[in-house]
N, C-alpha and C. Protein backbone atom coordinates (compact mmCIF):
# COMPACT_ATOMS: atom_id res chain seq x y z
N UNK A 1 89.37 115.09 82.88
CA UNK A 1 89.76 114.14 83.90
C UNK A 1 89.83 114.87 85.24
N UNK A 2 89.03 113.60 85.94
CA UNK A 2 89.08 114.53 87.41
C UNK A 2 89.69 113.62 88.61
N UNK A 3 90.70 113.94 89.25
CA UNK A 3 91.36 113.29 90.17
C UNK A 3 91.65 113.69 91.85
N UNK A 4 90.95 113.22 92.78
CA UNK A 4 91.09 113.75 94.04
C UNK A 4 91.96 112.85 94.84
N UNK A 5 93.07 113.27 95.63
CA UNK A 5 93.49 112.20 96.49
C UNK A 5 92.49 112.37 97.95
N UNK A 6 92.65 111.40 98.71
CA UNK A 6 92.37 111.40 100.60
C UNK A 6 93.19 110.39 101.15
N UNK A 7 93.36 110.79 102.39
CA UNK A 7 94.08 110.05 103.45
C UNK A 7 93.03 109.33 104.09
N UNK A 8 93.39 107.83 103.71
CA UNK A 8 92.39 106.59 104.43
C UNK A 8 92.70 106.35 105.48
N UNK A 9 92.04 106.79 107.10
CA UNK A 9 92.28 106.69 108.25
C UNK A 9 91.81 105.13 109.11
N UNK A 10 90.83 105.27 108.18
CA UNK A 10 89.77 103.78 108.19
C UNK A 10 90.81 102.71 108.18
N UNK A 11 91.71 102.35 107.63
CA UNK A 11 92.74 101.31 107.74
C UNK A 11 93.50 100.96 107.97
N UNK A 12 93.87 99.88 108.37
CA UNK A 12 94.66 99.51 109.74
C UNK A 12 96.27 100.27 109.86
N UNK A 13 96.61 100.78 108.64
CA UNK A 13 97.36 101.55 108.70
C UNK A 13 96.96 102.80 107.60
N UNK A 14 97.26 104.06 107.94
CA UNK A 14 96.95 105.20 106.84
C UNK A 14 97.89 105.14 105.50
N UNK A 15 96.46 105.39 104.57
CA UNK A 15 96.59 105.29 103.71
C UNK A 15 96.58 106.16 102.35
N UNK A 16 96.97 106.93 101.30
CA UNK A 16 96.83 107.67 100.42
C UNK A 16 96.06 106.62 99.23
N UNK A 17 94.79 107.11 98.66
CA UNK A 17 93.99 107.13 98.13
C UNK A 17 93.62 107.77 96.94
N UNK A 18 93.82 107.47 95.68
CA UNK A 18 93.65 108.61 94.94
C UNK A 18 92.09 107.99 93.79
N UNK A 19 91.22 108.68 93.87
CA UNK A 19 89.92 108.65 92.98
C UNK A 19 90.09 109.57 91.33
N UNK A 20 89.83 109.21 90.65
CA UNK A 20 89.67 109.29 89.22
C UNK A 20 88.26 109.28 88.65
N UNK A 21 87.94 110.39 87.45
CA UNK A 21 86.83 110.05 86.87
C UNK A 21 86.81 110.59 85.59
N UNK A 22 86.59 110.16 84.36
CA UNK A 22 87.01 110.74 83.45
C UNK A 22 85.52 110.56 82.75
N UNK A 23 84.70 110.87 83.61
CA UNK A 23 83.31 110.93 82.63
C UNK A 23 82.23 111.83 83.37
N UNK A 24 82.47 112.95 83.58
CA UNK A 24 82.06 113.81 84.56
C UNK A 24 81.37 113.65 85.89
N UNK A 25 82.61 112.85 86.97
CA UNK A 25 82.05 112.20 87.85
C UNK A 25 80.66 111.14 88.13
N UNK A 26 80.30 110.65 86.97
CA UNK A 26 79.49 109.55 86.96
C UNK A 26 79.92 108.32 87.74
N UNK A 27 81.42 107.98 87.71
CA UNK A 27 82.05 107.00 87.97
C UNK A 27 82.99 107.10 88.35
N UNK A 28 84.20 106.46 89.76
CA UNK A 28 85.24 106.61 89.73
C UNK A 28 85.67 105.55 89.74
N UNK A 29 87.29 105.07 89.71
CA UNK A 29 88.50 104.34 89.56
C UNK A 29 89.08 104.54 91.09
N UNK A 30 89.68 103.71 91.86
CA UNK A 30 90.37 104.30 92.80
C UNK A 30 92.18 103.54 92.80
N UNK A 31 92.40 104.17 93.60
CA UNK A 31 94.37 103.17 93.64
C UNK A 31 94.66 103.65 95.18
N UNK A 32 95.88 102.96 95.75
CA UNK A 32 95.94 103.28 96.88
C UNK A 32 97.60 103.25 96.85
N UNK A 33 97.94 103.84 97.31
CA UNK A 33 99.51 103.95 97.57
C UNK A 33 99.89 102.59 98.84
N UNK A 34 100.95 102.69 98.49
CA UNK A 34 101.46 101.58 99.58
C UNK A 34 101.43 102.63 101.13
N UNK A 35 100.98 101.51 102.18
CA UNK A 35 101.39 102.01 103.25
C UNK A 35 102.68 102.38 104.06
N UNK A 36 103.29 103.48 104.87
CA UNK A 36 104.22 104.01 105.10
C UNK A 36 104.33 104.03 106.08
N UNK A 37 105.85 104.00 106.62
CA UNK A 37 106.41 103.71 107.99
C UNK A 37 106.14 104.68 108.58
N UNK A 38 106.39 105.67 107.88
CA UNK A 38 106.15 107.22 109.30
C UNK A 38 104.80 107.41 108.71
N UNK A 39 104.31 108.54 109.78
CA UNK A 39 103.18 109.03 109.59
C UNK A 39 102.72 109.79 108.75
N UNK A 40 101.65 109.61 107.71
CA UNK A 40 100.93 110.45 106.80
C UNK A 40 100.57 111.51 107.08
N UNK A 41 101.14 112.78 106.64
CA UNK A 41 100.34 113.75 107.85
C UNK A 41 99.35 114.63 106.10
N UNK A 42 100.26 114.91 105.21
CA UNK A 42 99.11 115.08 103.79
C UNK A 42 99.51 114.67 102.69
N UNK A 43 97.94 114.66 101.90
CA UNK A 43 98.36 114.45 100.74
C UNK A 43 97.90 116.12 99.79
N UNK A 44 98.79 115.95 98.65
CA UNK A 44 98.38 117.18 97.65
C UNK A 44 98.88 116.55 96.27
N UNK A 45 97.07 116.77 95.29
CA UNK A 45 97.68 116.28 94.18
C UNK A 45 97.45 117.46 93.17
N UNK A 46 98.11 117.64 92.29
CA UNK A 46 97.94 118.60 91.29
C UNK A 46 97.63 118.19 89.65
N UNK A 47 97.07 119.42 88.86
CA UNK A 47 97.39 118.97 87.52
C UNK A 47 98.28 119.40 87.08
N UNK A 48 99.15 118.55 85.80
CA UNK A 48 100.46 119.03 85.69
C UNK A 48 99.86 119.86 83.79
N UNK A 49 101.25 120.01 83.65
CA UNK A 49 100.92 121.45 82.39
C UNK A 49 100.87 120.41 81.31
N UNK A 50 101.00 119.23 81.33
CA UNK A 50 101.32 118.19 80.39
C UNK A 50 99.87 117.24 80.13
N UNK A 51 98.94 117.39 81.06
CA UNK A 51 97.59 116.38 80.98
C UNK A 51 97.70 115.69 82.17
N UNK A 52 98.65 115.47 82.77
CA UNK A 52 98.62 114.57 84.00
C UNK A 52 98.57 114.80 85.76
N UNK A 53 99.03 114.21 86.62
CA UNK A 53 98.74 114.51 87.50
C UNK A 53 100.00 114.49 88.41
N UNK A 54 100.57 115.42 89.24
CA UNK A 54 101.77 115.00 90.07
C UNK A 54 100.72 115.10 91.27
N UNK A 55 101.01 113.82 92.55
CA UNK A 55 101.04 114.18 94.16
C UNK A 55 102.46 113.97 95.21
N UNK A 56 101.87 114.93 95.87
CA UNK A 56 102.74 115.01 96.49
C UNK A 56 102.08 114.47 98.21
N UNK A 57 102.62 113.51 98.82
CA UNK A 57 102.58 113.10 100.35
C UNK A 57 103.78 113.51 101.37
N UNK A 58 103.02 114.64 102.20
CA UNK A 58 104.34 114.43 103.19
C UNK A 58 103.85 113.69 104.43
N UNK A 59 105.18 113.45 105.15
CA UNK A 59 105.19 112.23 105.82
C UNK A 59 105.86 112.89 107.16
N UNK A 60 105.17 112.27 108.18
CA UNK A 60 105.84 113.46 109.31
C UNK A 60 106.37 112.29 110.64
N UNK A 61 106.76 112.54 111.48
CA UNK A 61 107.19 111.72 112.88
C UNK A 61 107.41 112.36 114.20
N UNK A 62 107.46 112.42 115.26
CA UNK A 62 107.78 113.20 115.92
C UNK A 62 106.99 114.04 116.73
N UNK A 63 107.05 115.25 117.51
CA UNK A 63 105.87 116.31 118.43
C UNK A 63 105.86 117.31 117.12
N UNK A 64 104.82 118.30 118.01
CA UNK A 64 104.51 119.00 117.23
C UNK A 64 105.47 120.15 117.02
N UNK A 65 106.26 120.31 116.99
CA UNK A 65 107.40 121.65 117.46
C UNK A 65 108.75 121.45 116.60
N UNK A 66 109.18 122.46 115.61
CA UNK A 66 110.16 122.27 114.45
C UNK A 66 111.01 121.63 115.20
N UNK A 67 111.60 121.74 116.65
CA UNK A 67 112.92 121.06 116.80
C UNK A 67 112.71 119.56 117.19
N UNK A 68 111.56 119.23 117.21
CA UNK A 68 111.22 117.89 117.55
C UNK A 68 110.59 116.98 116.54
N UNK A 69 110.16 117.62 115.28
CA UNK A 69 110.02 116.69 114.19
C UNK A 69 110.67 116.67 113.27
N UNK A 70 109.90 115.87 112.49
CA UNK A 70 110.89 115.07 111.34
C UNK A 70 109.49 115.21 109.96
N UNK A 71 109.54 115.82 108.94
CA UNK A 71 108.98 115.18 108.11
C UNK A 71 110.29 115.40 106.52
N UNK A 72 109.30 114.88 106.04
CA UNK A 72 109.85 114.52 104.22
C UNK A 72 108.94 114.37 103.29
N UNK A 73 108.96 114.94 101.86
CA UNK A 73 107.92 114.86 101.09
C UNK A 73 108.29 113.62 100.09
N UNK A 74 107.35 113.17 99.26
CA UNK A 74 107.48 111.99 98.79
C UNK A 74 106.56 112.38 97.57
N UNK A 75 106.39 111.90 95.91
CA UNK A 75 105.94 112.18 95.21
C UNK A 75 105.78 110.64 94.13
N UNK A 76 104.83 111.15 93.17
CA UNK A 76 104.45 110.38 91.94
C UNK A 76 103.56 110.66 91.17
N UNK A 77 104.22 110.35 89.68
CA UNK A 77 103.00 111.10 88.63
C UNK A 77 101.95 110.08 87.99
N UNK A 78 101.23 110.55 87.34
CA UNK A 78 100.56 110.05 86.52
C UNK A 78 99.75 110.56 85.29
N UNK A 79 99.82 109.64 83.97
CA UNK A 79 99.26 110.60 82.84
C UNK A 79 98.20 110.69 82.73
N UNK A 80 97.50 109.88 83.20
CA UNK A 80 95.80 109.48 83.38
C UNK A 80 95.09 109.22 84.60
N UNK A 81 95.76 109.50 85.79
CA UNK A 81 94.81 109.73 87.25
C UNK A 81 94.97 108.59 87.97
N UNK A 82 94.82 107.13 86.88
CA UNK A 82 94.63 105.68 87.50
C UNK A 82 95.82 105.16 87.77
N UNK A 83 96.94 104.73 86.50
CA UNK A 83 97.87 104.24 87.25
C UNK A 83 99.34 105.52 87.94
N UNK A 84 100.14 105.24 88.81
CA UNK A 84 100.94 105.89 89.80
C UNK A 84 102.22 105.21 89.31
N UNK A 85 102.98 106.38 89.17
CA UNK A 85 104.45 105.85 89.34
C UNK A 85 104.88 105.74 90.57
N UNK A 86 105.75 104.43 91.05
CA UNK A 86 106.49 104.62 92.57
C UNK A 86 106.76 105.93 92.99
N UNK A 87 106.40 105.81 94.37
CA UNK A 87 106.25 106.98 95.01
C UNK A 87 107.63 106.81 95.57
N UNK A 88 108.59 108.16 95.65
CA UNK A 88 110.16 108.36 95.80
C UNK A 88 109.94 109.55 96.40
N UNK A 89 111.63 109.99 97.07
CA UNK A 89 111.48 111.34 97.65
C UNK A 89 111.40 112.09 96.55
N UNK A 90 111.13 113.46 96.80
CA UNK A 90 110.72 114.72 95.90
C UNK A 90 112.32 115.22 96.05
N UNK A 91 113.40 114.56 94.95
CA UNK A 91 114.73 115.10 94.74
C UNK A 91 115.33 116.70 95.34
N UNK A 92 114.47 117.53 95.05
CA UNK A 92 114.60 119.23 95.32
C UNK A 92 114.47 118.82 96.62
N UNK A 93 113.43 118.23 97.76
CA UNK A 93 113.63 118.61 98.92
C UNK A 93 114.95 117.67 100.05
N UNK A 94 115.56 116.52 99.04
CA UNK A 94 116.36 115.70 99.94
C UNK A 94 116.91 116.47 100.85
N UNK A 95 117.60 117.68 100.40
CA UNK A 95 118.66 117.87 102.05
C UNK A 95 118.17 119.40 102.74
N UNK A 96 117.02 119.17 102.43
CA UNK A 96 115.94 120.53 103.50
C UNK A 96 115.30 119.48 104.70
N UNK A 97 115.68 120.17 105.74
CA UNK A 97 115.14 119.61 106.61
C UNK A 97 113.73 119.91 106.45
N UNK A 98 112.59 118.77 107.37
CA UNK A 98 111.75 119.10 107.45
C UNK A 98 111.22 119.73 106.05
N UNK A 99 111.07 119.53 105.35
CA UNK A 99 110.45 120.01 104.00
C UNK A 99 108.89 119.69 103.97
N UNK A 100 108.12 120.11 104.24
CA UNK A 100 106.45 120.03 104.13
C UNK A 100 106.04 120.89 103.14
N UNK A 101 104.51 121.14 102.50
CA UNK A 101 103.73 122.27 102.16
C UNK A 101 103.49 122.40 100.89
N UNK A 102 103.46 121.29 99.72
CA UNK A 102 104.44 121.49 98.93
C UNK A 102 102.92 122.33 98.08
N UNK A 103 103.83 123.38 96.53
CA UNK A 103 102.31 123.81 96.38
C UNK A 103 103.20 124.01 94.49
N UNK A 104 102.21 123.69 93.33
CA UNK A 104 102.84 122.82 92.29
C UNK A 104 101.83 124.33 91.07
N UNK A 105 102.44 124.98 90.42
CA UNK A 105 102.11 125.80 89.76
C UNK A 105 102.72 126.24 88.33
N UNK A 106 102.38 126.85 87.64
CA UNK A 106 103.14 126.53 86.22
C UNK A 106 102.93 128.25 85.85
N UNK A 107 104.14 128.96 85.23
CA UNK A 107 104.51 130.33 85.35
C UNK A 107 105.20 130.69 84.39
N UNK A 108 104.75 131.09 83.31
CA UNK A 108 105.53 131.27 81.50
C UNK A 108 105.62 130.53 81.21
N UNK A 109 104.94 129.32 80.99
CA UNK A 109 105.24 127.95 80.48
C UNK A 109 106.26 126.99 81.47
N UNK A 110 106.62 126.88 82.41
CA UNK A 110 107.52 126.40 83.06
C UNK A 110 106.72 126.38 84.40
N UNK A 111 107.09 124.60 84.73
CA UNK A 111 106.62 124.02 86.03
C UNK A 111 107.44 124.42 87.47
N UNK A 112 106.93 124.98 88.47
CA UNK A 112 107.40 125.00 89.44
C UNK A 112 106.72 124.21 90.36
N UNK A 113 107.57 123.73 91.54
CA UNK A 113 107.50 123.18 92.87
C UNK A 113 107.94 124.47 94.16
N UNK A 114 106.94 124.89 94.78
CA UNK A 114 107.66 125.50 95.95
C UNK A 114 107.24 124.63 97.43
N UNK A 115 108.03 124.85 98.44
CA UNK A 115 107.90 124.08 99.67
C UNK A 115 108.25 124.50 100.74
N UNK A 116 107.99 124.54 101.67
CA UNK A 116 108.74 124.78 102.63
C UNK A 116 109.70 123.75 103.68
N UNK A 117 110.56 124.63 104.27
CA UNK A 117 111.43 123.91 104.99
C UNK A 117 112.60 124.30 105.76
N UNK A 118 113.34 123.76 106.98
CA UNK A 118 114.47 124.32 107.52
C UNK A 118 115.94 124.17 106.89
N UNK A 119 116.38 125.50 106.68
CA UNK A 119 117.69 125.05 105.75
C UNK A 119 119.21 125.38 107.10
N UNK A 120 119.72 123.95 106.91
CA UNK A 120 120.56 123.81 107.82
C UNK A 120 120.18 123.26 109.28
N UNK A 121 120.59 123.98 110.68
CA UNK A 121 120.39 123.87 111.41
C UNK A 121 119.25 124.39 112.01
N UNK A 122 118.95 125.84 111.19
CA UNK A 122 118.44 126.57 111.63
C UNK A 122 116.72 126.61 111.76
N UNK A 123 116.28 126.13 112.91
CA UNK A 123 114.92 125.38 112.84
C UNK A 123 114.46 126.69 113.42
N UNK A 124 114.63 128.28 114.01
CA UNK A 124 113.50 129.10 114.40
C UNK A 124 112.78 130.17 113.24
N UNK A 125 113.27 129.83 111.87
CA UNK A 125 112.17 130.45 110.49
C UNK A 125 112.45 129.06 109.66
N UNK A 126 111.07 128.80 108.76
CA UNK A 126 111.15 128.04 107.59
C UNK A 126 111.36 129.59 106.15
N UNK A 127 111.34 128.46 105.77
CA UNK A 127 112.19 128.97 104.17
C UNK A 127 111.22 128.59 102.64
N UNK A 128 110.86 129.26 101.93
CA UNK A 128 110.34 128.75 100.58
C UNK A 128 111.43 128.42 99.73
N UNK A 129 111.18 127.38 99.36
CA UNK A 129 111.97 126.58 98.28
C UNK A 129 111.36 126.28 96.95
């Protein structure tokens, strides 16, 4: 199974996109996430250690400069590429500011999430989480 997400710019509002093919790209499936109030800035989807797929969307607002934005990551799995569980915040990053980057890897048998983000006030270094 092969699963790519993209960010649909083409529509009237941006959109996360995720393509599926489970017959060596002969054919795909597509789904689209609901559209979102703040801005899409990425998507990242992974395979998980189980057969399936976690993505992760972060979502950004604001200038370009840590003390002037705002983002938050947002996630949902799936066992087969096509259908998506509601997309919710990513629990680990609720009270990191700014939490972006997210990068999804599996290490002695055990799933990790790392991310980055500002912890506390302190917006002049980010932090791996």
């Amino acid at each position: 199974m092969l699963a790519v997400s993209v960010l649909d710019s083409l529509s009237a509002s941006s959109l996360v996109k995720v393509y599926s093919s489970s017959d060596k790209c002969a054919t795909f499936t597509s789904f689209s996430f609901p559209a979102q109030k703040k801005q899409i800035a990425s998507s990242r989807i992974f395979a998980t250690s189980g057969g399936g797929f976690i993505i992760f969307i972060s979502l950004g607002e604001g200038k370009q400069s840590p003390t002037e934005s705002s983002f938050s990551l947002l996630c949902s799995e799936s066992a087969d590429g096509k259908k998506w569980s509601e997309l919710r915040i990513f629990k680990p990053s609720e009270s990191i500011a700014n939490a972006f980057s997210p990068f999804y890897t599996r290490i002695a048998d055990k799933d990790f999430v790392f991310f980055e983000g500002w912890s506390g006030r302190d917006l002049t270094s980010s932090l791996i989480y």
